[in-house]
Protein backbone atom coordinates (compact mmCIF):
# COMPACT_ATOMS: atom_id res chain seq x y z
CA UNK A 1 -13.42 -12.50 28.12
CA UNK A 2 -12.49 -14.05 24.81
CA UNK A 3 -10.58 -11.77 22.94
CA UNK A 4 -8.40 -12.68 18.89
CA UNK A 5 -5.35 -11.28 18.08
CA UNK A 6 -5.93 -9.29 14.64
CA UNK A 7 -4.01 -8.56 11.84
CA UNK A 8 -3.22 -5.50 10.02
CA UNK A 9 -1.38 -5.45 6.24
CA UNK A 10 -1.39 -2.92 3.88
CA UNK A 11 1.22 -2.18 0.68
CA UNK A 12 0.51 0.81 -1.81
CA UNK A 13 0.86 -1.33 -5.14
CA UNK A 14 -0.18 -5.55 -5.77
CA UNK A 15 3.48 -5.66 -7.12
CA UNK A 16 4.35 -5.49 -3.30
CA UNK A 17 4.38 -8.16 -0.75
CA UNK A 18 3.38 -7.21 2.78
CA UNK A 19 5.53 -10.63 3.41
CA UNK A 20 8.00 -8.94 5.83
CA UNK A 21 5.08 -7.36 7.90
CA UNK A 22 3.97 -9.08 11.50
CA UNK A 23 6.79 -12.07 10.22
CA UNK A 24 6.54 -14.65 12.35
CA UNK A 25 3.32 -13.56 14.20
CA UNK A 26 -0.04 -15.72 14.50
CA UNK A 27 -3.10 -14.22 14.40
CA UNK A 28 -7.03 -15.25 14.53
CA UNK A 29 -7.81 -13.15 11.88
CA UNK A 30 -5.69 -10.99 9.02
CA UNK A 31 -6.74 -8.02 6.94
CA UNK A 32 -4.50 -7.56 4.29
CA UNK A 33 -4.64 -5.54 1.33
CA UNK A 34 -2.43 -3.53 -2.00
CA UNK A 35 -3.94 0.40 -1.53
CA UNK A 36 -2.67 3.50 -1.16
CA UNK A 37 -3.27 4.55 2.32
CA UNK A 38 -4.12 8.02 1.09
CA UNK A 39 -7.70 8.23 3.20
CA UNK A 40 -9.21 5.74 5.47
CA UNK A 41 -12.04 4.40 2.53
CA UNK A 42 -9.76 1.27 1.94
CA UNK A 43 -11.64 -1.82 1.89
CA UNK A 44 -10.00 -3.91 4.74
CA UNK A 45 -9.81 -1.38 7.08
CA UNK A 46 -13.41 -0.85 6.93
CA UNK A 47 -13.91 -4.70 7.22
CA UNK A 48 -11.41 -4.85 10.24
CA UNK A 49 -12.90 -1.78 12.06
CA UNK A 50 -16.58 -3.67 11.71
CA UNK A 51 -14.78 -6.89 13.29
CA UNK A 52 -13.00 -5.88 15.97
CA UNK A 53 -15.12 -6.27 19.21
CA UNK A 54 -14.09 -5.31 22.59
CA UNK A 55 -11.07 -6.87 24.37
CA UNK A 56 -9.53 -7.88 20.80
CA UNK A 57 -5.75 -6.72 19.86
CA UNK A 58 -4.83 -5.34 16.46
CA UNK A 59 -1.37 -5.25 15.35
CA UNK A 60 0.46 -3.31 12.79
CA UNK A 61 3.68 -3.53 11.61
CA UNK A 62 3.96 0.07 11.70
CA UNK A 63 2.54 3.60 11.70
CA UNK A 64 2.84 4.58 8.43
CA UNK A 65 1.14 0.92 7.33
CA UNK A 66 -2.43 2.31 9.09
CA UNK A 67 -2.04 5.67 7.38
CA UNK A 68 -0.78 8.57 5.28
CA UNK A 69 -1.19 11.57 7.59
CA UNK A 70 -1.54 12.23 11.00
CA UNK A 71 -5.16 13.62 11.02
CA UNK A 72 -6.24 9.46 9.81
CA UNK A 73 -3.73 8.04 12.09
CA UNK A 74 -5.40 9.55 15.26
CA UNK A 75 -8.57 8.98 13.68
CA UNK A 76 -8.14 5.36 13.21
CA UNK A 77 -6.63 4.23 16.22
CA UNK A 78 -9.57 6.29 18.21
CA UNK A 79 -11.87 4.50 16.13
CA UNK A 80 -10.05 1.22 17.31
CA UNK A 81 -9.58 2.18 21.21
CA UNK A 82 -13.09 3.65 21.53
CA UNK A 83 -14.17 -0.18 20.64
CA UNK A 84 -12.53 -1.62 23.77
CA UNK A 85 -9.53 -3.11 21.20
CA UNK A 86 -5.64 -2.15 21.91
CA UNK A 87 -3.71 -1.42 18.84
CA UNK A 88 -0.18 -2.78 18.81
CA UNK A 89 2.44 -1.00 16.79
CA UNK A 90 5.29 -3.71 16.34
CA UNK A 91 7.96 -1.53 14.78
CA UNK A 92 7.37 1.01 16.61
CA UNK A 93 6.53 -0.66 19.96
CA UNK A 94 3.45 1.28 20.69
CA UNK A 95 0.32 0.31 22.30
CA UNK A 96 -2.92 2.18 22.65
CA UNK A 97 -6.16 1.13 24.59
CA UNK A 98 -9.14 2.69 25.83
CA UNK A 99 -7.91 2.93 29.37
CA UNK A 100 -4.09 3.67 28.77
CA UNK A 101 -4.34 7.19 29.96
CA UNK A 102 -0.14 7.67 29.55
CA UNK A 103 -0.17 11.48 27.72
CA UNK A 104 3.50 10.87 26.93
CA UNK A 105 2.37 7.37 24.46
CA UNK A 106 -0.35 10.21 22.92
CA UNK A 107 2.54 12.80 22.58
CA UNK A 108 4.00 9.83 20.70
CA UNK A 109 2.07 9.05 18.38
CA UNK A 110 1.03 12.34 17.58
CA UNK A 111 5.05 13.10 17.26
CA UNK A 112 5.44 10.23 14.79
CA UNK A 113 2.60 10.28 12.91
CA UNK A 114 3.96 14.20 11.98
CA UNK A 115 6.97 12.98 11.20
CA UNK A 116 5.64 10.17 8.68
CA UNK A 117 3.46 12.56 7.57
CA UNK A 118 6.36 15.23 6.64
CA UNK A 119 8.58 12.55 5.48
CA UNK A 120 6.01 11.55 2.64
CA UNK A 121 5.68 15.36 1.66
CA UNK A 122 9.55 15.83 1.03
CA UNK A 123 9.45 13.03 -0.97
CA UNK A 124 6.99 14.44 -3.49
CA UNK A 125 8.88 17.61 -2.88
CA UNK A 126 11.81 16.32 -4.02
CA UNK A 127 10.44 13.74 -6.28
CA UNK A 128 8.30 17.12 -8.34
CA UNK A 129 11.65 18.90 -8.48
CA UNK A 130 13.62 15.93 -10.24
CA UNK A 131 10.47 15.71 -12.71
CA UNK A 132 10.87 19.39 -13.17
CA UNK A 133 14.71 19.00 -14.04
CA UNK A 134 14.60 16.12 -16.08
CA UNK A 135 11.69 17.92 -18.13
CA UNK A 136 13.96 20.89 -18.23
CA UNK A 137 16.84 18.36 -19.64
CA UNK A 138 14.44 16.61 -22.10
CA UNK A 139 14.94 13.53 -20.54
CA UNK A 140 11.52 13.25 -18.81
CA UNK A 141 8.74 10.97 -20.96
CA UNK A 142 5.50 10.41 -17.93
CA UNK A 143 3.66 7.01 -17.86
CA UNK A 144 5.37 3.62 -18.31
CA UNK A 145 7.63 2.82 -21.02
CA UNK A 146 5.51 0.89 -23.97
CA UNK A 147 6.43 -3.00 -24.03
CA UNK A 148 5.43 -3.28 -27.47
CA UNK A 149 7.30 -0.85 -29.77
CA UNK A 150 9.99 -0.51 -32.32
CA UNK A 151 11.18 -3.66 -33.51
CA UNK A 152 9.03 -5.93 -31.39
CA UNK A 153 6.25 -4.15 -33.28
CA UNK A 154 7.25 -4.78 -36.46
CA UNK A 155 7.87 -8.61 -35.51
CA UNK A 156 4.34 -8.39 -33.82
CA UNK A 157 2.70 -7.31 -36.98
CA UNK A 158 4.79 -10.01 -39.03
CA UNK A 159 4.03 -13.00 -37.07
CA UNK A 160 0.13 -11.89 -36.93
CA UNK A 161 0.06 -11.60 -40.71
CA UNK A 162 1.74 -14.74 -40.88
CA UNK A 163 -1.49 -16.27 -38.77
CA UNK A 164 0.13 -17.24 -35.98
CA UNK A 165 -2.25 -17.29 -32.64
CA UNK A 166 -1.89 -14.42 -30.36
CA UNK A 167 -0.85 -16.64 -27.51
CA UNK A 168 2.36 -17.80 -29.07
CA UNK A 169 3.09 -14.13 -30.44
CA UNK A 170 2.82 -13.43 -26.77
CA UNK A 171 4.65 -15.96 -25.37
CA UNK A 172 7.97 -15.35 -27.93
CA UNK A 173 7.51 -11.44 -27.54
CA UNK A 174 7.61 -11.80 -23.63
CA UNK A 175 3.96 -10.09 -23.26
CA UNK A 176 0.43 -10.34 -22.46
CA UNK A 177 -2.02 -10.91 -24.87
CA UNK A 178 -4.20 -8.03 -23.60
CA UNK A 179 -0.78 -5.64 -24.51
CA UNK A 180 -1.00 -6.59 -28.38
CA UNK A 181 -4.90 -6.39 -28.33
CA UNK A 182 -4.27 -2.87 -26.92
CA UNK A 183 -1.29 -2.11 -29.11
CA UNK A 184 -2.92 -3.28 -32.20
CA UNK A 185 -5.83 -1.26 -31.99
């Protein structure tokens, strides 16, 4: 039986590359895409879990790449194994397959997936309680810092009322156009 060697990639933001992951690995077919991983509605993994046929291999750099907490992890790679498919976990150097009956690579997986999973919650533990202090400090503003304030503002305003096209007010401020249409308004 034919089977393809399938890819796996997933980063939380589209400022982050999921370059490093499977490096150096070929594959028939890759699923890649820039989404939390905090439930399994994420576009490519639907796509990939309506490819996959029986006898195929997906890989995955690692656990926490497939999913946010244990309860999806499980979920997901069932989904995967109950096709016929073996999911490879590079990083981690787990396999799982429909007729691997080890208990010990389940006890695994189950083990790691809690500890990804309680690694993410003491980062938001500890990432509320720094919020908490610097709001307690005054130092704590939430959102992104505006590109377009103060003094670049002012020479915003100056340059526009001197008729000068958006673009090249853009282009010497250092930011998008849509960021003065939305500042302006």
């Amino acid at each position: 039986m034919n089977y393809q060697n399938i890819a796996y990639k997933r980063v939380s933001s589209f400022d982050q590359s999921t370059d490093r992951q499977l490096d150096g690995m070929t594959f028939d077919k890759v699923f890649e895409e820039k989404i939390s991983a905090k439930n399994s509605k994420r576009p490519q993994l639907q796509a990939m879990l309506q490819y996959i046929r029986e006898g195929d291999h997906v890989y995955v750099h690692s656990l926490d790449r497939l999913a946010r907490n244990l309860k999806d992890l499980l979920d997901i790679v069932n989904d995967i194994t109950a096709k016929g498919c073996t999911v490879h976990f590079v990083t981690n150097s787990m396999e799982f397959s429909q007729d691997s009956a080890n208990p010990m690579a389940k006890l695994m997986l189950q083990v790691l997936g809690g500890i990804h999973e309680f690694e993410l919650q003491v980062i938001r533990a500890r990432q509320k309680e720094g919020i908490e202090a610097a709001k307690k400090r005054g130092q704590y503003k939430p959102g992104r810092p505006k590109k377009l304030c103060g003094e670049k503002l002012e020479n915003c305003r100056k340059m526009m009322s001197q008729g000068i096209p958006i673009s090249k007010i853009a282009s010497e401020l250092g930011v998008s156009r849509s960021t003065i249409f939305r500042t302006i308004k």
